[in-house]
Protein backbone atom coordinates (compact mmCIF):
# COMPACT_ATOMS: atom_id res chain seq x y z
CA UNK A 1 0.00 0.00 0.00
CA UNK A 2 1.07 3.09 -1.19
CA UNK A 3 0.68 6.52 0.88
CA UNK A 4 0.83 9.72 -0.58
CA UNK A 5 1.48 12.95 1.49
CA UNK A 6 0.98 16.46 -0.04
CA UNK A 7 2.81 18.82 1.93
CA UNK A 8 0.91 21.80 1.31
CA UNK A 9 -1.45 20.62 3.14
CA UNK A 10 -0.07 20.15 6.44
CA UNK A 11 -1.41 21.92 9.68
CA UNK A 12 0.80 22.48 12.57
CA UNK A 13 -0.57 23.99 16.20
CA UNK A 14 1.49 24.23 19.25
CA UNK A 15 0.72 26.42 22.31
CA UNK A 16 3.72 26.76 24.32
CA UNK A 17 2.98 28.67 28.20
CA UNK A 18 6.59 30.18 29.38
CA UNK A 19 6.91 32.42 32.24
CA UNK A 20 10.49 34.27 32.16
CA UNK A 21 11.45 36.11 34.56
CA UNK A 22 15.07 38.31 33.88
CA UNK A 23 16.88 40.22 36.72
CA UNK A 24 20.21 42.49 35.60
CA UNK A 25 22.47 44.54 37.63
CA UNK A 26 25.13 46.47 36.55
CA UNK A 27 27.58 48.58 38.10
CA UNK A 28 30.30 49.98 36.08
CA UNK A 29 33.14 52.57 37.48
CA UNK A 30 35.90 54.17 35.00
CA UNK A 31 38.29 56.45 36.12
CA UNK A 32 40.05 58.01 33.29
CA UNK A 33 42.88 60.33 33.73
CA UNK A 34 45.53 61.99 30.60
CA UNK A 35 48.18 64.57 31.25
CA UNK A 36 48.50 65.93 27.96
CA UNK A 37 51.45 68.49 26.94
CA UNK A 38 51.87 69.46 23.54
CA UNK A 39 54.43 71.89 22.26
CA UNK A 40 54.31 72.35 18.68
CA UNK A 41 57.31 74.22 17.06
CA UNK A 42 57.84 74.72 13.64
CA UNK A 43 60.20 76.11 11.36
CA UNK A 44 60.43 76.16 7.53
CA UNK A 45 63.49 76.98 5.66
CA UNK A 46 63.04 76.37 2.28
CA UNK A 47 62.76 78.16 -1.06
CA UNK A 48 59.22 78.22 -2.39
CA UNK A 49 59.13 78.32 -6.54
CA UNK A 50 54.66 78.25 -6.27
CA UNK A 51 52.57 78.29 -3.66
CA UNK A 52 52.46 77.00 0.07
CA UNK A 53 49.90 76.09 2.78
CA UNK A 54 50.89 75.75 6.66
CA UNK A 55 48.89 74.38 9.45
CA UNK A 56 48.81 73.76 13.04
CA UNK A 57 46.23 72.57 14.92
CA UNK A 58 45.43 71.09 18.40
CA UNK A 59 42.54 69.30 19.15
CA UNK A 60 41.58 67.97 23.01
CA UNK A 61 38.55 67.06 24.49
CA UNK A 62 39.08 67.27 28.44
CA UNK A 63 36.91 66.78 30.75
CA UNK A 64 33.39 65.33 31.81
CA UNK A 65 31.22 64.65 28.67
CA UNK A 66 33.17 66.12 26.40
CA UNK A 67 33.25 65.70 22.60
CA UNK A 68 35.36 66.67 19.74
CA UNK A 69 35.99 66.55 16.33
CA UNK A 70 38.23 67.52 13.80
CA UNK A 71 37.81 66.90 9.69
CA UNK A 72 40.90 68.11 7.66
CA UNK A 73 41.18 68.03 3.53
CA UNK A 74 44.65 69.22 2.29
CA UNK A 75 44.83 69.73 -1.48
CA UNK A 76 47.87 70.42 -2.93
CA UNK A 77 48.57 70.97 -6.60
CA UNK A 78 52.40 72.26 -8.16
CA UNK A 79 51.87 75.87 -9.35
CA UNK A 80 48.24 75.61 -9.07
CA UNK A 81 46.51 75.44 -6.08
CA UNK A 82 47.30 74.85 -2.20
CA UNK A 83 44.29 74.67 0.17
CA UNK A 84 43.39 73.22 3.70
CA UNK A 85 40.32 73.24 4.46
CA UNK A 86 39.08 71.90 8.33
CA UNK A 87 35.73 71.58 9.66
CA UNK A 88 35.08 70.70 13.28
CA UNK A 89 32.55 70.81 16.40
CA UNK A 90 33.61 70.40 20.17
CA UNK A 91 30.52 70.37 22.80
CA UNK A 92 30.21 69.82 26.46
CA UNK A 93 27.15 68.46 27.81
């Protein structure tokens, strides 16, 4: 005897009864602490035949809840074009 079994037709029903019960606890204690010195010092000596860009920047976020940022694009191009271009934010909440 031969049985034949579609299986598009199946039906499946299950009833499951959980109870879950989830306790967490966390306690979490950083202590952060950076000595920062920075002397910046600079000296350029050479002869220029075009054009020339200098920077110097310092960027620190000290502090409780601090935040900064610093986005810098340098572009140069022989006898054409030098640019530096920096966008930023800092913010203290």
């Amino acid at each position: 005897m031969t049985t034949w079994y579609d299986p598009t037709e199946f039906d499946f029903d299950k009833e499951i009864d959980v109870d879950v019960s989830f306790d967490f606890e966390s306690d979490v204690d950083i202590n952060y602490y950076k000595d920062v010195d920075i002397n910046v010092d600079y000296c350029v000596d050479v002869n220029i035949d075009g054009n020339e860009a200098t920077y110097a920047i310092d960027v620190e976020a000290i502090g409780k809840d601090t935040s900064v940022e610093l986005d810098l694009v340098v572009l140069v191009i022989e006898d054409e074009l030098s640019s530096i271009t920096a966008v930023g934010h800092a913010a203290v909440a």
